[in-house]
C-alpha atoms as a PDB file:
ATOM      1  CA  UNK A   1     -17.445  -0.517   3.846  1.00  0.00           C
ATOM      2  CA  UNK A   2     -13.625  -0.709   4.705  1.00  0.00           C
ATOM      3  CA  UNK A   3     -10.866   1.184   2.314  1.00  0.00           C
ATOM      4  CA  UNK A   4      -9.253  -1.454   0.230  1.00  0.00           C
ATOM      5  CA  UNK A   5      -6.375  -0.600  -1.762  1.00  0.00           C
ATOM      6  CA  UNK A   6      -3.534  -2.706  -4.159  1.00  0.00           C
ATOM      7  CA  UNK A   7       0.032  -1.393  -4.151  1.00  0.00           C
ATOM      8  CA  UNK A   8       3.715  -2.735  -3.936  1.00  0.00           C
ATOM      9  CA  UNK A   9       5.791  -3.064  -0.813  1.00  0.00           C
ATOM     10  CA  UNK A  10       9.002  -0.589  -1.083  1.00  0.00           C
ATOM     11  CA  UNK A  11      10.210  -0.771   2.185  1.00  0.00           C
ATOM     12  CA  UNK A  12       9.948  -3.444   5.043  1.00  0.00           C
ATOM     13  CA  UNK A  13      12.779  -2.679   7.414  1.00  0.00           C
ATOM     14  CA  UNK A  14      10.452  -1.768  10.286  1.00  0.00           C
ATOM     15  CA  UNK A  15       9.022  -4.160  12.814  1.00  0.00           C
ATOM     16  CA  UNK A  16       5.528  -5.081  12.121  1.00  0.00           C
ATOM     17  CA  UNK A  17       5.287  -2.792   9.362  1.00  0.00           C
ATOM     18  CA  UNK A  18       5.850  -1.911   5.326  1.00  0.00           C
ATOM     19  CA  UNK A  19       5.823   1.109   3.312  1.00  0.00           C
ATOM     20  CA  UNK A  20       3.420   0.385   0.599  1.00  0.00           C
ATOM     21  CA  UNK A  21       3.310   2.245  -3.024  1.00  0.00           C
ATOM     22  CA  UNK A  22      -0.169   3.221  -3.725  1.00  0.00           C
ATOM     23  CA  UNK A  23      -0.152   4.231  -7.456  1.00  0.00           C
ATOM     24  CA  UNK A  24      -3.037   5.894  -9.417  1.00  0.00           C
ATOM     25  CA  UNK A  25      -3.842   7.544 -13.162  1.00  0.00           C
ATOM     26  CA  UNK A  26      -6.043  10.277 -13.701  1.00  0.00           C
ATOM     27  CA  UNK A  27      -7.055  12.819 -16.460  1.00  0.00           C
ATOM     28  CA  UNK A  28      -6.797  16.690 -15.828  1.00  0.00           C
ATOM     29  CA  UNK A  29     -10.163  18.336 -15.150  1.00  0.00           C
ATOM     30  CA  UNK A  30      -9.262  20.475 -18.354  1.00  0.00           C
ATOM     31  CA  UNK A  31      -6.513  19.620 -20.511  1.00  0.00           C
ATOM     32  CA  UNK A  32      -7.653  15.648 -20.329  1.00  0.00           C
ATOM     33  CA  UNK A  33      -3.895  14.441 -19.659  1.00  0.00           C
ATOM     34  CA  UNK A  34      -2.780  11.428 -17.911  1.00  0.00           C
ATOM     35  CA  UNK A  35      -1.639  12.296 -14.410  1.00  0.00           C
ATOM     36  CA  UNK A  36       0.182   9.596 -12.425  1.00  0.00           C
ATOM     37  CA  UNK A  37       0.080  10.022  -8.376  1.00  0.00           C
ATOM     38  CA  UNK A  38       2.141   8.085  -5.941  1.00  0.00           C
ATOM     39  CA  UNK A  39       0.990   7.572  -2.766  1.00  0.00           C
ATOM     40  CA  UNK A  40       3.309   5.516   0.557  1.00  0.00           C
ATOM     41  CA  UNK A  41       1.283   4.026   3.294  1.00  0.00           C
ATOM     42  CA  UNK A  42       2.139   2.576   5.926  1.00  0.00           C
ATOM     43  CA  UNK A  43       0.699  -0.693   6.905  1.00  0.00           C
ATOM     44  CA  UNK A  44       0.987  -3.180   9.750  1.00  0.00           C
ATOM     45  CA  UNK A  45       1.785  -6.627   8.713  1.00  0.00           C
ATOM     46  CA  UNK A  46       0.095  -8.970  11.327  1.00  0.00           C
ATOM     47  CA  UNK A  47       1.174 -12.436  10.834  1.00  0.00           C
ATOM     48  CA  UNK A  48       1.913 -12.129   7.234  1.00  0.00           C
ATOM     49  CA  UNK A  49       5.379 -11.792   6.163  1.00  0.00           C
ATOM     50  CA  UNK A  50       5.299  -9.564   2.897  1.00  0.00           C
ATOM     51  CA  UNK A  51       9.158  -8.850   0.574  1.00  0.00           C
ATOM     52  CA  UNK A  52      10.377  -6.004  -1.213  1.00  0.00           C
ATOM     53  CA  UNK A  53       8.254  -6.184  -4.522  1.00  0.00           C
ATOM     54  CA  UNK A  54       5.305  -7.654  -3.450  1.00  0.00           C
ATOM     55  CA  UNK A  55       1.835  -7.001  -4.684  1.00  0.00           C
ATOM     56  CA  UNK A  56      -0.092  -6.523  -1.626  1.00  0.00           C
ATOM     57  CA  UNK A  57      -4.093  -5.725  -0.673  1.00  0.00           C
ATOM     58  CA  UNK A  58      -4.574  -3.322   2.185  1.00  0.00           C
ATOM     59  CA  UNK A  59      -7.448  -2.676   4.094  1.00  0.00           C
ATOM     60  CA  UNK A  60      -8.420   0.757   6.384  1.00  0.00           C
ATOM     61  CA  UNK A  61      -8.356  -0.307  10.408  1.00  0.00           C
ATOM     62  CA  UNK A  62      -8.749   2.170  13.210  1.00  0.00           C
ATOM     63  CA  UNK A  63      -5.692   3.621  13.912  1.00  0.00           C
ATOM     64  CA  UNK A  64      -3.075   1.689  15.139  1.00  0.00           C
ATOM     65  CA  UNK A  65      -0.108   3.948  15.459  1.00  0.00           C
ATOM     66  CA  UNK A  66       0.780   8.000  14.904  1.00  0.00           C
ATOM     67  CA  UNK A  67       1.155   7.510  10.933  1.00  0.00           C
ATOM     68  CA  UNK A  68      -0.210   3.325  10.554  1.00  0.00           C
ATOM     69  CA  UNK A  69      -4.044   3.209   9.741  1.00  0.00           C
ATOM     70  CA  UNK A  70      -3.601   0.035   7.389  1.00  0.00           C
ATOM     71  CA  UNK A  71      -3.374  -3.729   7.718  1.00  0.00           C
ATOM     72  CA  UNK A  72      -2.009  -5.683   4.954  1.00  0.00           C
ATOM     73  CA  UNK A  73      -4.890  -8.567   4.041  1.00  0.00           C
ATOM     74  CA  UNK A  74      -2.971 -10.569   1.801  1.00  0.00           C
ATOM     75  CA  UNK A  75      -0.312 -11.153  -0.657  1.00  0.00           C
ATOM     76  CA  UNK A  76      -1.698 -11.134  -4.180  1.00  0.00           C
ATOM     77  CA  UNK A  77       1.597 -11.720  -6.329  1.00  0.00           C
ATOM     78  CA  UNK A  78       5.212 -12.170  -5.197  1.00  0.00           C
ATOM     79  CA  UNK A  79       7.971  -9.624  -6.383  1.00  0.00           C
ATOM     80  CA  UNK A  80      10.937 -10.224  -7.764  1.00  0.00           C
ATOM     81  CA  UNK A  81      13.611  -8.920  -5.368  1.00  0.00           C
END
């Protein structure tokens, strides 16, 4: 089964390509605390055509660049940029 994943596009000033925000809560292993990660990834756009502030789904594809292992699958919610 493929790597899906939701996040927000921050950046899409490259050709073919967006920096999307992966974000994720956890608790500590001991003191049970929140902990917020950020995560970019970069992922290829195909034919889509994602903005700034977009909610997008990405899926895991064989690599397709040095640092691009992602393809956006679709747009789930627009942003507001």
């Amino acid at each position: 089964m493929k790597k899906t994943l939701e996040g927000i596009v921050v950046s899409n000033k490259m050709a073919k390509t967006v920096v999307v925000k992966i974000s994720s809560k956890s608790a500590h292993p001991i003191y049970k605390k929140l902990i917020k990660r950020e995560k970019k990834i970069k992922a290829d756009i195909g034919s889509l055509s994602p903005n700034l502030g977009d909610r997008v789904r990405i899926v895991g594809t064989r690599p397709i660049s040095k640092d691009k292992h992602f393809k956006v699958m679709e747009v789930l919610k627009s942003g507001s940029a």
